[in-house]
N, C-alpha and C. Protein backbone atom coordinates (compact mmCIF):
# COMPACT_ATOMS: atom_id res chain seq x y z
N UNK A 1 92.79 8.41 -35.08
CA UNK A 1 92.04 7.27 -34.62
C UNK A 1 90.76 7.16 -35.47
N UNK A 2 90.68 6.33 -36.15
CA UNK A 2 89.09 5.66 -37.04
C UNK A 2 88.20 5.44 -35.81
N UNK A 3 86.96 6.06 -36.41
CA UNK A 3 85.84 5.91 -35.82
C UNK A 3 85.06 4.89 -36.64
N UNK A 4 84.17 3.95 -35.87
CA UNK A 4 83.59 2.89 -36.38
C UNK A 4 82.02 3.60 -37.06
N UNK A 5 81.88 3.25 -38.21
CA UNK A 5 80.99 3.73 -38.92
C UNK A 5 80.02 3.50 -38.26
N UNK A 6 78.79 4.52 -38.56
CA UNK A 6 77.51 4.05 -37.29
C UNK A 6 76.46 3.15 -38.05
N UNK A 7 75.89 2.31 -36.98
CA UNK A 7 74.81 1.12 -37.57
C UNK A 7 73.48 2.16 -38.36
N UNK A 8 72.88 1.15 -38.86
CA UNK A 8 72.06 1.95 -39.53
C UNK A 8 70.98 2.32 -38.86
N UNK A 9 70.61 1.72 -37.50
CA UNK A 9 69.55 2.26 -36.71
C UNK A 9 70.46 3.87 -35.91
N UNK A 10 71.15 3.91 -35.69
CA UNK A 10 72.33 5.50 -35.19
C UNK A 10 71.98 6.33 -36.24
N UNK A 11 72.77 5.77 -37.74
CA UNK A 11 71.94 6.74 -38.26
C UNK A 11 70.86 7.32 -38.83
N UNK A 12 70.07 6.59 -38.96
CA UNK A 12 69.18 7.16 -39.07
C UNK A 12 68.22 8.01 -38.12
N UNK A 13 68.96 7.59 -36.76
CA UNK A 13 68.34 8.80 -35.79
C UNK A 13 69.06 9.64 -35.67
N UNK A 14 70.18 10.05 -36.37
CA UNK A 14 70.90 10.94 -36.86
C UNK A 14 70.56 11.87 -38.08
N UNK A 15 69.67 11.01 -39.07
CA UNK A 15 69.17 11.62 -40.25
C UNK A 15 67.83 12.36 -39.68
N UNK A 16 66.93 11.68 -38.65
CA UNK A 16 65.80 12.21 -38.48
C UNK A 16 65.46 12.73 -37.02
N UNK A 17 66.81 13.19 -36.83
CA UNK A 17 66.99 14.01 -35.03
C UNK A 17 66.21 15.22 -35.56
N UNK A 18 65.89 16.18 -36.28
CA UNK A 18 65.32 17.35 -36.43
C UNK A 18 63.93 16.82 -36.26
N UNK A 19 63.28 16.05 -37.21
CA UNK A 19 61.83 15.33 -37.10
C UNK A 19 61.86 14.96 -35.87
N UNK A 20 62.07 13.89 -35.06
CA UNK A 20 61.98 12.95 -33.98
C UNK A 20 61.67 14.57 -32.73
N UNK A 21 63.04 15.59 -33.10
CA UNK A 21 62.82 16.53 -31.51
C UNK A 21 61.41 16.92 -31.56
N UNK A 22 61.08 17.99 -32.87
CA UNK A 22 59.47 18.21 -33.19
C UNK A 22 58.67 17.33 -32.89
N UNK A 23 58.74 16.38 -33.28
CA UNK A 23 57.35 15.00 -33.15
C UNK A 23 57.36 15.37 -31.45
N UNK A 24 58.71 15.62 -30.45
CA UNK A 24 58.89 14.68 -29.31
C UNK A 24 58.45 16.34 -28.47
N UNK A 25 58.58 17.33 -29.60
CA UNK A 25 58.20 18.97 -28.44
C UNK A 25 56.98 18.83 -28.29
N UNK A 26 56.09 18.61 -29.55
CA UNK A 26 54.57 18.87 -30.05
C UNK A 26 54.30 17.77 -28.48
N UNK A 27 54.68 17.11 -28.34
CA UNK A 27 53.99 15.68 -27.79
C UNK A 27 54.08 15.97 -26.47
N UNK A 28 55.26 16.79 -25.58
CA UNK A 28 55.25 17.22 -24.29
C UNK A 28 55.51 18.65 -24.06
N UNK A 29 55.36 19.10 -25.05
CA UNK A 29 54.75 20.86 -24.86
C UNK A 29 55.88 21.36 -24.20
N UNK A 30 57.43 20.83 -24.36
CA UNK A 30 58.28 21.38 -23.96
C UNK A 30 59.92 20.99 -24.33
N UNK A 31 60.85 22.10 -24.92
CA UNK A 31 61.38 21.22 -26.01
C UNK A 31 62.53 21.21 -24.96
N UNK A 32 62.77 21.55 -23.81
CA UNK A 32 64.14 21.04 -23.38
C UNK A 32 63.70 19.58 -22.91
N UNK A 33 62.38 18.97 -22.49
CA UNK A 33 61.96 17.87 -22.02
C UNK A 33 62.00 17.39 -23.49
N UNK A 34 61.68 17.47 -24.32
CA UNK A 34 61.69 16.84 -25.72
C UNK A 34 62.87 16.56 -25.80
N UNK A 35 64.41 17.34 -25.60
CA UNK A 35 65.10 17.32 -25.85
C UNK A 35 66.07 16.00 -25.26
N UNK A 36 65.91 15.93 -23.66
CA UNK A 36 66.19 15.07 -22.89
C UNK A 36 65.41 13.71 -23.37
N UNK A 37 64.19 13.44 -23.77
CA UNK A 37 63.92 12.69 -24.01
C UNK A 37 64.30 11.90 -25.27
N UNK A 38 64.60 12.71 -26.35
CA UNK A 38 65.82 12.31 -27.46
C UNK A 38 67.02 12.01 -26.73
N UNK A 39 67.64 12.60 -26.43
CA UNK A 39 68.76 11.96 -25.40
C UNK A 39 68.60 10.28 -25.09
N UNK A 40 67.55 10.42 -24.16
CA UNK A 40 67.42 8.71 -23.69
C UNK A 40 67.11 7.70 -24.92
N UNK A 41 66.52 8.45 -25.89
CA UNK A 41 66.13 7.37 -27.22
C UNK A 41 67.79 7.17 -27.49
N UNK A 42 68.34 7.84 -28.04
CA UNK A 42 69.74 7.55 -28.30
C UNK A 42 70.28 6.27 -27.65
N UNK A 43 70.04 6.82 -26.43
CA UNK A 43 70.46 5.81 -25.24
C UNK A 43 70.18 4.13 -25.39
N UNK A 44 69.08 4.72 -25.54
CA UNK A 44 68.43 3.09 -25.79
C UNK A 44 68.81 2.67 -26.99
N UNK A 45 68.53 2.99 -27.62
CA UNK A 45 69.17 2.30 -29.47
C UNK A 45 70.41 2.11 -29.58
N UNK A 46 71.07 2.86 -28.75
CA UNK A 46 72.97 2.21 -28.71
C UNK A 46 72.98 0.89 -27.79
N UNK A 47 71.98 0.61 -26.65
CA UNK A 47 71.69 -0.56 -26.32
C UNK A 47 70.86 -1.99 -27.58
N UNK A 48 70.05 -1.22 -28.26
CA UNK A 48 69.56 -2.28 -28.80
C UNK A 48 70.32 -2.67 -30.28
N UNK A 49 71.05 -1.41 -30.14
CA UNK A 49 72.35 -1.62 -31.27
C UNK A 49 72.97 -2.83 -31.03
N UNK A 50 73.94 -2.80 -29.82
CA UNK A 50 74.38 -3.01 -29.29
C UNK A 50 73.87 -5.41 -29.36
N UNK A 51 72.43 -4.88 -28.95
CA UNK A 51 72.32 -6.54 -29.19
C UNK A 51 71.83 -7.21 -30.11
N UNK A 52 72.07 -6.40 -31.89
CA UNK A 52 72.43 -6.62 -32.97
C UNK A 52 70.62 -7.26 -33.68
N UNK A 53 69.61 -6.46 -32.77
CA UNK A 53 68.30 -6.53 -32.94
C UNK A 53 68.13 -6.06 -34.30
N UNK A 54 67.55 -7.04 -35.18
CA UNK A 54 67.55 -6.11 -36.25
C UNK A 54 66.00 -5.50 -36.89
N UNK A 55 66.07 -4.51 -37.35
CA UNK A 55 65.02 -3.65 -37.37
C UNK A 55 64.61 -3.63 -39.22
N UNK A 56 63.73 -3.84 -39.22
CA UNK A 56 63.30 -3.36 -40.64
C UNK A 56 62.93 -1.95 -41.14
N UNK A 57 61.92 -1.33 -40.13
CA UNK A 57 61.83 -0.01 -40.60
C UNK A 57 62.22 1.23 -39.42
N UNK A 58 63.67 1.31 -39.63
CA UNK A 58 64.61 2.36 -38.79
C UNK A 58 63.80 3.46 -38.03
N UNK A 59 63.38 4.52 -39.23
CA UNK A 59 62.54 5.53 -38.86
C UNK A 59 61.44 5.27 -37.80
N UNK A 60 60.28 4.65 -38.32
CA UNK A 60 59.14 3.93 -37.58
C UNK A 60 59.56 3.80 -35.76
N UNK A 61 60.85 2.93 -35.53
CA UNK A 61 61.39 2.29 -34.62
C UNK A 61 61.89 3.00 -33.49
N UNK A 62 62.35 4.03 -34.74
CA UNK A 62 62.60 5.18 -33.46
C UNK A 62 61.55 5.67 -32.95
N UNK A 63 60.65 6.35 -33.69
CA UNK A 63 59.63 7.38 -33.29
C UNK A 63 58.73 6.60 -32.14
N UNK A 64 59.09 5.29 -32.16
CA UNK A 64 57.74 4.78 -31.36
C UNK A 64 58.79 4.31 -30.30
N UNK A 65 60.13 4.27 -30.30
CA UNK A 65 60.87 3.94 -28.70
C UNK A 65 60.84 5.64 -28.01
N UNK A 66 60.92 6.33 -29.09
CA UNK A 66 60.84 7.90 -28.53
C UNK A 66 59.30 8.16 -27.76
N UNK A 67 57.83 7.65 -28.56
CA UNK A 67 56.78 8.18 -28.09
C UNK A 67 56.84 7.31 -26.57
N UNK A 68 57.38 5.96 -26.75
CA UNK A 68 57.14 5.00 -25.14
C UNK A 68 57.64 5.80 -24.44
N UNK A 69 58.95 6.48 -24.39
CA UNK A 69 59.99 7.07 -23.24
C UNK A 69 58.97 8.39 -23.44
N UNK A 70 58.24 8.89 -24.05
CA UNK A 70 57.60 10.22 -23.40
C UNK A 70 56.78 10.16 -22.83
N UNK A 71 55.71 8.67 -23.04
CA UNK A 71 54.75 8.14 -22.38
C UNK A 71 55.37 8.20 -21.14
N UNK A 72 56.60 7.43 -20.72
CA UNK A 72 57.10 7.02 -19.49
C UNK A 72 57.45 8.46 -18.68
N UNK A 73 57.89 9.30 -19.37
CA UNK A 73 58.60 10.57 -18.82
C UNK A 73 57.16 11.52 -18.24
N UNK A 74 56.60 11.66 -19.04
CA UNK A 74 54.82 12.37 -19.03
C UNK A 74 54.34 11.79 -17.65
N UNK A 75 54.33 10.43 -17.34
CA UNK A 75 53.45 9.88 -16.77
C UNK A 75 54.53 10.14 -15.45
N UNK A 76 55.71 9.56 -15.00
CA UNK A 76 56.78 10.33 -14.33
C UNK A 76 56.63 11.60 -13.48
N UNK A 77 56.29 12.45 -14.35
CA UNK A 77 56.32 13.92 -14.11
C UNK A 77 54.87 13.94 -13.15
N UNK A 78 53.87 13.16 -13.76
CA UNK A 78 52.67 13.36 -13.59
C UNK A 78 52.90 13.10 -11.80
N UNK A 79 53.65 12.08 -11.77
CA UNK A 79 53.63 11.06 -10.28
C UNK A 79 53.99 12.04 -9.29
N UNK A 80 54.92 12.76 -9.71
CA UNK A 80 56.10 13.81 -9.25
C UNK A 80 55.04 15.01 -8.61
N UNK A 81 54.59 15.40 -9.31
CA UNK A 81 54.04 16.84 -9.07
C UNK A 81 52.93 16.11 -8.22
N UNK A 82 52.02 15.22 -8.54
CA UNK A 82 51.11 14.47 -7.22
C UNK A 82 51.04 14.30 -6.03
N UNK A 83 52.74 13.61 -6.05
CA UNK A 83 53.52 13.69 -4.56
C UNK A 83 53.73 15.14 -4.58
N UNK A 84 54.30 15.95 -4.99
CA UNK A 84 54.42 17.33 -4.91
C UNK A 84 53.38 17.87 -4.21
N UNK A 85 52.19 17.68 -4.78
CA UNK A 85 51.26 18.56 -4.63
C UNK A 85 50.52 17.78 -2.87
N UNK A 86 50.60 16.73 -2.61
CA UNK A 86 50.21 15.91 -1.77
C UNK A 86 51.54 16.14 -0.37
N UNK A 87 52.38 16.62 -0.82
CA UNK A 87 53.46 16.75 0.46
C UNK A 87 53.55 18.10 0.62
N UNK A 88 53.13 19.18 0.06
CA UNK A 88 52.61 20.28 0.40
C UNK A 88 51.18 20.40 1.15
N UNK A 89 50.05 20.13 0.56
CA UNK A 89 49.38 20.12 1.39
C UNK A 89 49.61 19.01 3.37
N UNK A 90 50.50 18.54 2.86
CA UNK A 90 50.47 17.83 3.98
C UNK A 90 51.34 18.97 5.10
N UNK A 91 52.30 19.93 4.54
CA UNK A 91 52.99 20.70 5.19
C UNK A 91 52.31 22.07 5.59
N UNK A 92 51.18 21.79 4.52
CA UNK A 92 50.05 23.42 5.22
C UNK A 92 49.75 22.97 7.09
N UNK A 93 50.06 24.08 7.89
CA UNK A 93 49.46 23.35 9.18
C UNK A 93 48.50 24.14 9.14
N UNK A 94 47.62 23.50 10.27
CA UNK A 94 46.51 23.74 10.33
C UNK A 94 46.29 25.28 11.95
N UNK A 95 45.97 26.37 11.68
CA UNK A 95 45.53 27.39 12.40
C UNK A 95 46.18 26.66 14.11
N UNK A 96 47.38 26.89 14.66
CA UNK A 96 47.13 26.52 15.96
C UNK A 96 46.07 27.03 17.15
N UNK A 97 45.01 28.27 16.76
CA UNK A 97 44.37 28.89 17.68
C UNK A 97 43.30 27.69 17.84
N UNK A 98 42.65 27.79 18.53
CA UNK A 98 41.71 26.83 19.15
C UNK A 98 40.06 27.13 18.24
N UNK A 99 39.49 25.68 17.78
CA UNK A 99 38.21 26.11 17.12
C UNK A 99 37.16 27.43 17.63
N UNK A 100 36.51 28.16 16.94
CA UNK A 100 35.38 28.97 17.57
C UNK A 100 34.80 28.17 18.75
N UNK A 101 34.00 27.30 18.35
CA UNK A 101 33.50 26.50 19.26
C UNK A 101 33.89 26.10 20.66
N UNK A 102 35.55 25.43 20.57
CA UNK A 102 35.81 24.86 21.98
C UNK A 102 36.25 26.99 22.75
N UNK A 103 36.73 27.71 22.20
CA UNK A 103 36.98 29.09 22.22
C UNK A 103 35.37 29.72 23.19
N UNK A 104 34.10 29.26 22.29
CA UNK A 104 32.66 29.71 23.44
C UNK A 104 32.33 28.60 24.48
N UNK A 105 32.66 27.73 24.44
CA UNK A 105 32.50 26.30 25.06
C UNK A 105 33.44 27.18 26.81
N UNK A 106 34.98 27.04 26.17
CA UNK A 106 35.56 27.20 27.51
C UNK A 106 35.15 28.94 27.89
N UNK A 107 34.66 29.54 27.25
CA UNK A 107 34.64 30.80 27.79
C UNK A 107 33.18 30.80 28.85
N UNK A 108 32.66 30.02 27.91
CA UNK A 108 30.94 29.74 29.04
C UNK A 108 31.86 29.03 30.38
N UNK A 109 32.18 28.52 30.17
CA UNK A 109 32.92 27.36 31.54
C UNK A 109 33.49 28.26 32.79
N UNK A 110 34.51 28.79 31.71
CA UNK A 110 35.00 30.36 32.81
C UNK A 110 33.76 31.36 33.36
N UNK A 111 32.55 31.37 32.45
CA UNK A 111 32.11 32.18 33.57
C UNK A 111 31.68 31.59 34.60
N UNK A 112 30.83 29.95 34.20
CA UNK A 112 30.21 29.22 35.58
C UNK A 112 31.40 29.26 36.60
N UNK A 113 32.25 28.99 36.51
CA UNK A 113 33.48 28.83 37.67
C UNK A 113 33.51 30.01 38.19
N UNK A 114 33.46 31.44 37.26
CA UNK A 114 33.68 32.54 38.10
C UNK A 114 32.57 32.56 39.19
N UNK A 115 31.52 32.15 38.85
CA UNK A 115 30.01 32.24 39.39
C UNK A 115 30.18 30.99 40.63
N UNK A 116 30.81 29.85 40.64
CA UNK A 116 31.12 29.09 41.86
C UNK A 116 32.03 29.77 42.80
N UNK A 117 33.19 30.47 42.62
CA UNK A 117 34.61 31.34 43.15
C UNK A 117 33.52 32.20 43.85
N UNK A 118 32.79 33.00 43.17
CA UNK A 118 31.75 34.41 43.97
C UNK A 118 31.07 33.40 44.80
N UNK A 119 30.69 32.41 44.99
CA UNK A 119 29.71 31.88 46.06
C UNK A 119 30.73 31.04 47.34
N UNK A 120 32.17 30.99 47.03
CA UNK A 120 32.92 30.32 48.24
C UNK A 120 33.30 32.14 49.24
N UNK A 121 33.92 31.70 50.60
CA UNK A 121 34.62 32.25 51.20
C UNK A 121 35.42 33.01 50.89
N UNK A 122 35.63 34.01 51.46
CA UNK A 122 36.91 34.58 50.65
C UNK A 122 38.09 34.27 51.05
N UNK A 123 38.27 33.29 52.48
CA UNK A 123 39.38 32.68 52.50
C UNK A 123 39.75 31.26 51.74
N UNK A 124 38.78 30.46 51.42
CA UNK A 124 38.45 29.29 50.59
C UNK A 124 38.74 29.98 49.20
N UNK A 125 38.24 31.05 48.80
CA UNK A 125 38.21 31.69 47.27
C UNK A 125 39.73 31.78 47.11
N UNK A 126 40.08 32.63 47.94
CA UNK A 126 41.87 32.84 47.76
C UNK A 126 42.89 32.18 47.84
N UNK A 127 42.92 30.95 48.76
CA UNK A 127 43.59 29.55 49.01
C UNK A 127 43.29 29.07 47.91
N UNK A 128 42.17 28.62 47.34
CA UNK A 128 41.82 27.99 45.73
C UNK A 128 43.27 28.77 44.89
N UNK A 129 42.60 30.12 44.91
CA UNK A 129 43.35 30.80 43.96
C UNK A 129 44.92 30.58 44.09
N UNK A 130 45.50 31.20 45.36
CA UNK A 130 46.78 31.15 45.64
C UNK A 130 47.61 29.57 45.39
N UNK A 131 47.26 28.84 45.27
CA UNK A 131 47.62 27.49 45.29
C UNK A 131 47.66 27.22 43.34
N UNK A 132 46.32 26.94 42.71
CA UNK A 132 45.96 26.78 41.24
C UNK A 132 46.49 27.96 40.50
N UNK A 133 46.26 28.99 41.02
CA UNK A 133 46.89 29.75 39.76
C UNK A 133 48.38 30.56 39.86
N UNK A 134 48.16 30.79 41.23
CA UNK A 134 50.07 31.51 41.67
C UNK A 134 51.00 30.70 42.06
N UNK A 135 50.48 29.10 42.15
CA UNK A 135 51.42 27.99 42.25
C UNK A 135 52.26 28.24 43.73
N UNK A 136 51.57 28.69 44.76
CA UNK A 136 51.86 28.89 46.10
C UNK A 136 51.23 27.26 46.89
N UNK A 137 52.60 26.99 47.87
CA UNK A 137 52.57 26.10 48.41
C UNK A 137 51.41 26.24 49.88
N UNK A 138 50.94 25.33 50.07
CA UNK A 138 49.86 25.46 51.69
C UNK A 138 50.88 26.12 52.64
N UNK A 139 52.27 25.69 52.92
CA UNK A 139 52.60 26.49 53.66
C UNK A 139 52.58 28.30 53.46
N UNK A 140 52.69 27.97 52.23
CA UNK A 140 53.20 29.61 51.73
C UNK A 140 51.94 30.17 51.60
N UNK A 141 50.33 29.83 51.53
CA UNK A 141 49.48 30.42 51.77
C UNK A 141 48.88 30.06 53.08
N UNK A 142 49.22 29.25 53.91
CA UNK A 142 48.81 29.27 55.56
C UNK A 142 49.70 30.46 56.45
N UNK A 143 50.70 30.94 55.91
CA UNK A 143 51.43 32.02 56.25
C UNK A 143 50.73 33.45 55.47
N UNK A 144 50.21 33.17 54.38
CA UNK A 144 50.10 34.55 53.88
C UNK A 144 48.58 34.71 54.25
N UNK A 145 47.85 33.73 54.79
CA UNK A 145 46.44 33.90 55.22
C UNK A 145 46.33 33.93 56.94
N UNK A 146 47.35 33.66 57.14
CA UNK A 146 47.82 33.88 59.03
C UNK A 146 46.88 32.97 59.59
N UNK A 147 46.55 31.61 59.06
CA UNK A 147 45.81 30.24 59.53
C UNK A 147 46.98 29.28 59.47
N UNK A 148 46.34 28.02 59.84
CA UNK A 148 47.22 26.79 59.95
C UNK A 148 47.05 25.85 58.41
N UNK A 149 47.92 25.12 58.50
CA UNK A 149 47.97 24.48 56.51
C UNK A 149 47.00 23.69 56.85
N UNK A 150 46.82 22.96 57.82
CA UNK A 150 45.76 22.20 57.46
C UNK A 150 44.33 22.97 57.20
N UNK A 151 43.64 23.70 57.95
CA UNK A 151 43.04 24.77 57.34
C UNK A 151 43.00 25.65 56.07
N UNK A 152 44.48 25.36 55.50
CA UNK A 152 44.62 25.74 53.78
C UNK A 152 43.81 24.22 53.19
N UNK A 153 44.52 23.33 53.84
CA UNK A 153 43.87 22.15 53.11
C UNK A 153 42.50 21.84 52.49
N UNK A 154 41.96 22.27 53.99
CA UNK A 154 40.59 22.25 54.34
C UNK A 154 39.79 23.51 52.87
N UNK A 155 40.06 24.18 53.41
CA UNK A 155 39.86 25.63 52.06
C UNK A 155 39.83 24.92 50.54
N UNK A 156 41.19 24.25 50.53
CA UNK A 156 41.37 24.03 48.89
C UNK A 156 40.22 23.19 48.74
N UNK A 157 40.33 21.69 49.67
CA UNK A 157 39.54 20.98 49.22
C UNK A 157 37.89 21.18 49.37
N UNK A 158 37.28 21.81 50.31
CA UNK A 158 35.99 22.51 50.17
C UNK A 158 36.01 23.38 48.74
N UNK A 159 36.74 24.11 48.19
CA UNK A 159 36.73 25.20 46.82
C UNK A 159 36.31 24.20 45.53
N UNK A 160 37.70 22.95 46.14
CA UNK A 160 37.68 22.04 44.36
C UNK A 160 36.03 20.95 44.43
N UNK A 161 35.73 20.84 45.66
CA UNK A 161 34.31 20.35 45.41
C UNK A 161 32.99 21.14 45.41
N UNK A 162 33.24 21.82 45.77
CA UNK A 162 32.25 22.99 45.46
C UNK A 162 31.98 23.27 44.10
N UNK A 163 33.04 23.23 43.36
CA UNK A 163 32.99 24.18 41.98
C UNK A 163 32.90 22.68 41.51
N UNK A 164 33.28 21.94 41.38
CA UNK A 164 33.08 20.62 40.36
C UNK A 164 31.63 20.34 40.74
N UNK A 165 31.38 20.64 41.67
CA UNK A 165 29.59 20.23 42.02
C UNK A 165 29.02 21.31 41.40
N UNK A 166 29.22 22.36 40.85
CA UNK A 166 28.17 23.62 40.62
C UNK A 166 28.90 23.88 39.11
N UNK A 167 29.81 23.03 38.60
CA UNK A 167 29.96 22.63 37.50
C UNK A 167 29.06 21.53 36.93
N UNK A 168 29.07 20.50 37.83
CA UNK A 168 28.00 19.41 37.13
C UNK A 168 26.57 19.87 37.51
N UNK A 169 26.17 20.67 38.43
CA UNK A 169 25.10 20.82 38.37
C UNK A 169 24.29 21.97 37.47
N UNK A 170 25.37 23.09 37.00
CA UNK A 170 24.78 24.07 35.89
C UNK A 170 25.48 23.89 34.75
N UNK A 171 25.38 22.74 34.21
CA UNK A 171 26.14 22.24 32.59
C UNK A 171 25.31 21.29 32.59
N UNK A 172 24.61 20.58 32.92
CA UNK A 172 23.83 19.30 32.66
C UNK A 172 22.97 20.02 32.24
């Protein structure tokens, strides 16, 4: 099978593929990217072959469709690693422990509350407690305090205004 002789813009990027890769390593400091980027020049000149563009100075023509596509490839890469570098930091998370600050903030808080709890009842103190923190129902602490629920009631709700009052009054 005859092969069709190549145009004269083919070959001559055939005559000056050794020059063109060098020109195209020096230029992106990396010759398998140099290399690929000769690749696409090819590419393109069998297109502009192709629409019978005609060229006066072959050599010239190449080197400068080669420097655009490294311009394009360079600048590419550049975009790449940007987003790269921008979707990493976006994937750093941030410390889930709680700032220093809100960390002395609520620890001061816990002690005023401990300091309201020491000034209720100790049946009011423990109904608070048994209910908010052991998640015990009024019945289940009107039985374990041997009173009536409404009297748990009474307890909780004297505890939760007490302490919200001796909250707003030693934080202001």
């Amino acid at each position: 099978m005859l092969m069709s002789p190549l145009s004269g813009l083919l070959a001559s990027f055939q005559e000056h593929y050794d020059d063109l890769l060098q020109f195209l390593t020096r230029r992106m400091s990396d010759r398998q990217r140099a290399a690929d980027v000769a690749q696409e020049t090819y590419l393109k000149l069998v297109k502009i072959d192709e629409q019978a563009v005609p060229v006066l100075h072959a050599r010239s023509f190449i080197f400068r469709v080669a420097s655009n596509l490294a311009i394009d490839t360079l600048r590419r890469d550049q975009r790449l690693s940007a987003n790269f570098a921008d979707s990493e930091a976006a994937a750093e998370v941030a410390c889930p422990a709680p700032a220093p600050e809100a960390v002395l903030l609520a620890s001061e808080r816990l002690q005023m509350l401990d300091e309201a709890l020491l000034q209720l009842s100790p049946n009011a103190r423990q109904a608070l407690l048994l209910n908010r923190v052991e998640g015990l129902t009024q019945a289940q602490i009107a039985q374990q305090l041997g009173v009536s629920e409404s009297m748990v009631a009474k307890y909780i709700g004297q505890a939760l205004r007490h302490c919200r009052d001796w909250l707003k009054h030693n934080h202001d």
